[in-house]
Protein backbone atom coordinates (compact mmCIF):
# COMPACT_ATOMS: atom_id res chain seq x y z
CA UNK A 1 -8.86 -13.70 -31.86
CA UNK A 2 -6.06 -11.61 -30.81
CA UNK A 3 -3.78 -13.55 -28.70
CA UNK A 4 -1.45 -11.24 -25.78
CA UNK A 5 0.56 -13.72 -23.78
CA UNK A 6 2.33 -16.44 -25.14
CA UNK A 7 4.11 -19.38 -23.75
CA UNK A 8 7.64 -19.26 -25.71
CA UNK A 9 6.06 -22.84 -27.98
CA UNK A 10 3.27 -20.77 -29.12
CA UNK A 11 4.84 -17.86 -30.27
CA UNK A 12 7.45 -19.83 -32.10
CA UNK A 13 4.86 -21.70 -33.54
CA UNK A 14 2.83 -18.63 -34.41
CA UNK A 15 6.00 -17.19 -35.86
CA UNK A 16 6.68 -20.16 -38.03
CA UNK A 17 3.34 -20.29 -39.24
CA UNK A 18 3.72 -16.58 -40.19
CA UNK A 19 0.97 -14.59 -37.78
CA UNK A 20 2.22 -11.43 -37.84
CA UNK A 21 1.33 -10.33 -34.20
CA UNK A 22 3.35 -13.00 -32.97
CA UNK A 23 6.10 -12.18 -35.14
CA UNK A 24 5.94 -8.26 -33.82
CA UNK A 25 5.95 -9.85 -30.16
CA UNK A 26 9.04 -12.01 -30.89
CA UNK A 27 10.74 -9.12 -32.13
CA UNK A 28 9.38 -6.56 -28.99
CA UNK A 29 10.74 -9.70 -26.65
CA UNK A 30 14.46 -10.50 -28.35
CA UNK A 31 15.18 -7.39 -30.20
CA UNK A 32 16.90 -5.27 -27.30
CA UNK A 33 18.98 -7.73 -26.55
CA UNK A 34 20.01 -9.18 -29.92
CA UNK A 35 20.52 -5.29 -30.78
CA UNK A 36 23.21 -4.95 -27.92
CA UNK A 37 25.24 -7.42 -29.94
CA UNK A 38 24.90 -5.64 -32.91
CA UNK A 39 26.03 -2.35 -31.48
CA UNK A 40 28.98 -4.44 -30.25
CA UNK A 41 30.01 -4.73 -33.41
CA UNK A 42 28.63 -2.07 -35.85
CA UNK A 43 30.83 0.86 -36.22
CA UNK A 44 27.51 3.00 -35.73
CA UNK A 45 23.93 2.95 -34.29
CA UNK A 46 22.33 2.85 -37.71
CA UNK A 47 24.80 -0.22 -39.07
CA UNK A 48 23.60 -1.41 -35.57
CA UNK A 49 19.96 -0.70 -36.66
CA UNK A 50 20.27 -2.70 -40.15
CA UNK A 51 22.26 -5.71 -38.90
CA UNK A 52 19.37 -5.96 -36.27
CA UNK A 53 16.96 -5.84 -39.03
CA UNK A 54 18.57 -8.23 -41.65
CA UNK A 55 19.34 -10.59 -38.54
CA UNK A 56 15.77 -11.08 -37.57
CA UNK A 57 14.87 -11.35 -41.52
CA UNK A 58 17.47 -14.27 -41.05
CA UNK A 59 15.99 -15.50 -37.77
CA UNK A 60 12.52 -15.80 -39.60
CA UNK A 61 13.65 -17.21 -42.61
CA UNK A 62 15.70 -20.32 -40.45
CA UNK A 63 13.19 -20.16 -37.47
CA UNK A 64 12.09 -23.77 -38.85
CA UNK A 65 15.48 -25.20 -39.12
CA UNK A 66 15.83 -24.47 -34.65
CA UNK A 67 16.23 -27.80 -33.56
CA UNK A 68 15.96 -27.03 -29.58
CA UNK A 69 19.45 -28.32 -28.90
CA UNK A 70 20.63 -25.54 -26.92
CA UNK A 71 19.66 -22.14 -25.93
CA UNK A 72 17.04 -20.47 -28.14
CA UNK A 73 18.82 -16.98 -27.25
CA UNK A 74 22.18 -18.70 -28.27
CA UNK A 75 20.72 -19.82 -31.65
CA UNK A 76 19.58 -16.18 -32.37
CA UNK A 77 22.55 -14.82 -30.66
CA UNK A 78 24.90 -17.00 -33.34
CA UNK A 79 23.07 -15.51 -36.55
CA UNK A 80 23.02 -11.60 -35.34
CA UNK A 81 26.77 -12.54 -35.07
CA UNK A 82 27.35 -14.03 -38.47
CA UNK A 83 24.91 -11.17 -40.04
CA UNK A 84 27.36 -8.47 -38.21
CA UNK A 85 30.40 -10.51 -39.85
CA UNK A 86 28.92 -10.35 -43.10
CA UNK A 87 27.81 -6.46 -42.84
CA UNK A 88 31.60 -5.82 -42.88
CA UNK A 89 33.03 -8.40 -44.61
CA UNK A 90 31.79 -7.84 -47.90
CA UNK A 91 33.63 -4.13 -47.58
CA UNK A 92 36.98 -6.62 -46.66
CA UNK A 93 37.57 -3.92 -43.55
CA UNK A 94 40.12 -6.98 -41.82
CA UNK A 95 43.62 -6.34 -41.88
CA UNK A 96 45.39 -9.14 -43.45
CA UNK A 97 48.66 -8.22 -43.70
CA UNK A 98 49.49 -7.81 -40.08
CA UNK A 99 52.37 -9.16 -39.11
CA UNK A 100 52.28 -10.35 -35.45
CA UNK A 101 55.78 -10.65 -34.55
CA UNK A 102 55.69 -6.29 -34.75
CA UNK A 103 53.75 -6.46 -31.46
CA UNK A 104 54.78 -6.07 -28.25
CA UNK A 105 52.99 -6.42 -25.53
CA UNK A 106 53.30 -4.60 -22.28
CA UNK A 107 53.02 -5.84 -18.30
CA UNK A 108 49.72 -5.07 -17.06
CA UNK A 109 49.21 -4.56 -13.32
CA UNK A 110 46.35 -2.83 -12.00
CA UNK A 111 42.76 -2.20 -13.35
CA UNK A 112 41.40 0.55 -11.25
CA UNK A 113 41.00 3.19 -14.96
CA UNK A 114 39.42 0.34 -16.36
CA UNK A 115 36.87 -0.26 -13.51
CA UNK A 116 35.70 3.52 -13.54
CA UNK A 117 34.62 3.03 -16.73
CA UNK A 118 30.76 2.63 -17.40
CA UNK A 119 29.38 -0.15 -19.34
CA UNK A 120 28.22 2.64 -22.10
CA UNK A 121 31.76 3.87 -22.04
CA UNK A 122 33.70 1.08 -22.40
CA UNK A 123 31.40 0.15 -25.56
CA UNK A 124 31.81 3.45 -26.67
CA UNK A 125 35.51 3.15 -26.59
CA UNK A 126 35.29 -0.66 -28.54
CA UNK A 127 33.09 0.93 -31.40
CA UNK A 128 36.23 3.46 -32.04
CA UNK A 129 38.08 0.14 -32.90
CA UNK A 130 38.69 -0.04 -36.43
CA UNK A 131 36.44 -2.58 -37.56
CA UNK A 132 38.88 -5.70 -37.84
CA UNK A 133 40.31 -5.55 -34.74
CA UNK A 134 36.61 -4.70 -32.44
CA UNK A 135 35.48 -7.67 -34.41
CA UNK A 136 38.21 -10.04 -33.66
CA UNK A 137 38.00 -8.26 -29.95
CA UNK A 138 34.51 -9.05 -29.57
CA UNK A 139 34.66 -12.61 -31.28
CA UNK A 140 37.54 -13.70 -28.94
CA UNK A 141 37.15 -11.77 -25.26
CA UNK A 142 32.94 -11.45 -25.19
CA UNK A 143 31.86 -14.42 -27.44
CA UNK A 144 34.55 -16.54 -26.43
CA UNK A 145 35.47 -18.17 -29.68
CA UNK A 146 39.08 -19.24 -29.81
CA UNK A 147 41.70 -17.64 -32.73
CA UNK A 148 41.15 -21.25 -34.83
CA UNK A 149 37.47 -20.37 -34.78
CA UNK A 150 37.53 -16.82 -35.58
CA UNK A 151 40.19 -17.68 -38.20
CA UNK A 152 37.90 -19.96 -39.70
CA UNK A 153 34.56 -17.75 -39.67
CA UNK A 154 36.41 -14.40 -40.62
CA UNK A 155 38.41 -16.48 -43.38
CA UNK A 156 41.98 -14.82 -41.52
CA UNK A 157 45.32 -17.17 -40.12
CA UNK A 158 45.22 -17.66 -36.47
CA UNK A 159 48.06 -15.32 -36.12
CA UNK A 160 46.20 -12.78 -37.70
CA UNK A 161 43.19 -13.03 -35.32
CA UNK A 162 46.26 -13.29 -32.60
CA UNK A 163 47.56 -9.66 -33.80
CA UNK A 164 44.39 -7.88 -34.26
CA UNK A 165 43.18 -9.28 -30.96
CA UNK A 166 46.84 -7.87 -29.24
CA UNK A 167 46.53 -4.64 -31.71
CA UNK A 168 42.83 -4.46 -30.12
CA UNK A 169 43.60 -4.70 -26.44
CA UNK A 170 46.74 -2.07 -27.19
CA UNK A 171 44.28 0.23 -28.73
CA UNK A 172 41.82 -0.03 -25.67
CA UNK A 173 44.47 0.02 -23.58
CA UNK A 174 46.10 3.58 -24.98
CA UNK A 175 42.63 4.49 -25.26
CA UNK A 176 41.64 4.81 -21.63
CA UNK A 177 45.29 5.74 -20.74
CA UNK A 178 44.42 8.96 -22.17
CA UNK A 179 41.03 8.88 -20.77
CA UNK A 180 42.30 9.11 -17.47
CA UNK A 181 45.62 10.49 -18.18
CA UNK A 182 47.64 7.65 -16.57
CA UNK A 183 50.44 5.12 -17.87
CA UNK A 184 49.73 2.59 -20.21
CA UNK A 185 51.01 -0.53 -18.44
CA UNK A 186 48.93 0.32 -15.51
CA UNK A 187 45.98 -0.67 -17.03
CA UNK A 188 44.71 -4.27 -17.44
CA UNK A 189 42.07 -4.61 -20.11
CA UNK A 190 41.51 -8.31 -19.29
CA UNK A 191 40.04 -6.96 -15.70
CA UNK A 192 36.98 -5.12 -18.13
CA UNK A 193 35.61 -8.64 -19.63
């Protein structure tokens, strides 16, 4: 019997128990989503395209081990993240050896570039990151995690994370002052998040 609608139990059940239909409705329900946060952090749509793929191989494989405490989304959510870390990180793309006392950061003041931007564009102009820093960006300003944490899960000192996260902003920030052909410290990148 072929089975259309399912309460969110059932197909996790279904899943678990390795029905294939409900496995190609999981991924028809979660994938869009979950592949938004891999293009946040994939230098391309095709890296985007195999993190998604080797995340949901993941999400099978530990579907068992989802204890319900939290979010179900969150849970899923935290392994397309650590499967986009580990994309990269076998190719060691983080910067190390960045000293953070060479930054300098400038006085921001008004965020009216930065709010002409479209969603598309502004992820557009964070996948031109070089791969340590949009990492450590995305980690830190749309995840949330703190430097400890990403300096923990990315294997990097808290200064590091620190630098790349400054390096980052100043990036974005020179980014979209050429964009719209305007000064640098006008623009407040902290306004976009």
């Amino acid at each position: 019997m072929e089975k259309n609608n399912y309460t969110e139990k059932e197909l996790l059940s279904d899943c678990m128990s390795g029905v294939k239909k409900a496995q190609y409705v999981f991924y028809k329900k979660y994938s869009p989503k979950m592949f938004g946060i891999c293009l946040r952090y994939a230098k391309n749509q095709t890296d985007a395209e195999d993190i998604l793929q080797e995340g949901f191989i993941k999400v099978f494989r530990y579907l068992k081990d989802y204890r319900g405490d939290g979010s179900f989304e969150g849970w899923m959510r935290r392994i397309m993240v650590t499967t986009s870390l580990n994309f990269y990180k076998k190719k060691s793309l983080f910067n190390k050896e960045v000293d953070p006392e060479m930054i300098k950061l400038s006085g921001l003041t008004n965020a009216d570039a930065v709010s002409r931007l479209s969603h598309e564009e502004l992820l557009a102009l964070i996948r031109e990151l070089p791969q340590g820093y949009r990492t450590v960006f995305n980690l830190n300003t749309i995840e949330g995690y703190s430097h400890k944490e990403i300096g923990e899960m990315l294997h990097i000192s808290i200064n590091t994370s620190k630098s790349q996260l400054s390096r980052a902003k100043n990036s974005l920030r020179n980014k979209v002052a050429k964009l719209f052909q305007i000064n640098t410290t006008e623009i407040n990148m902290a306004a976009c998040f």
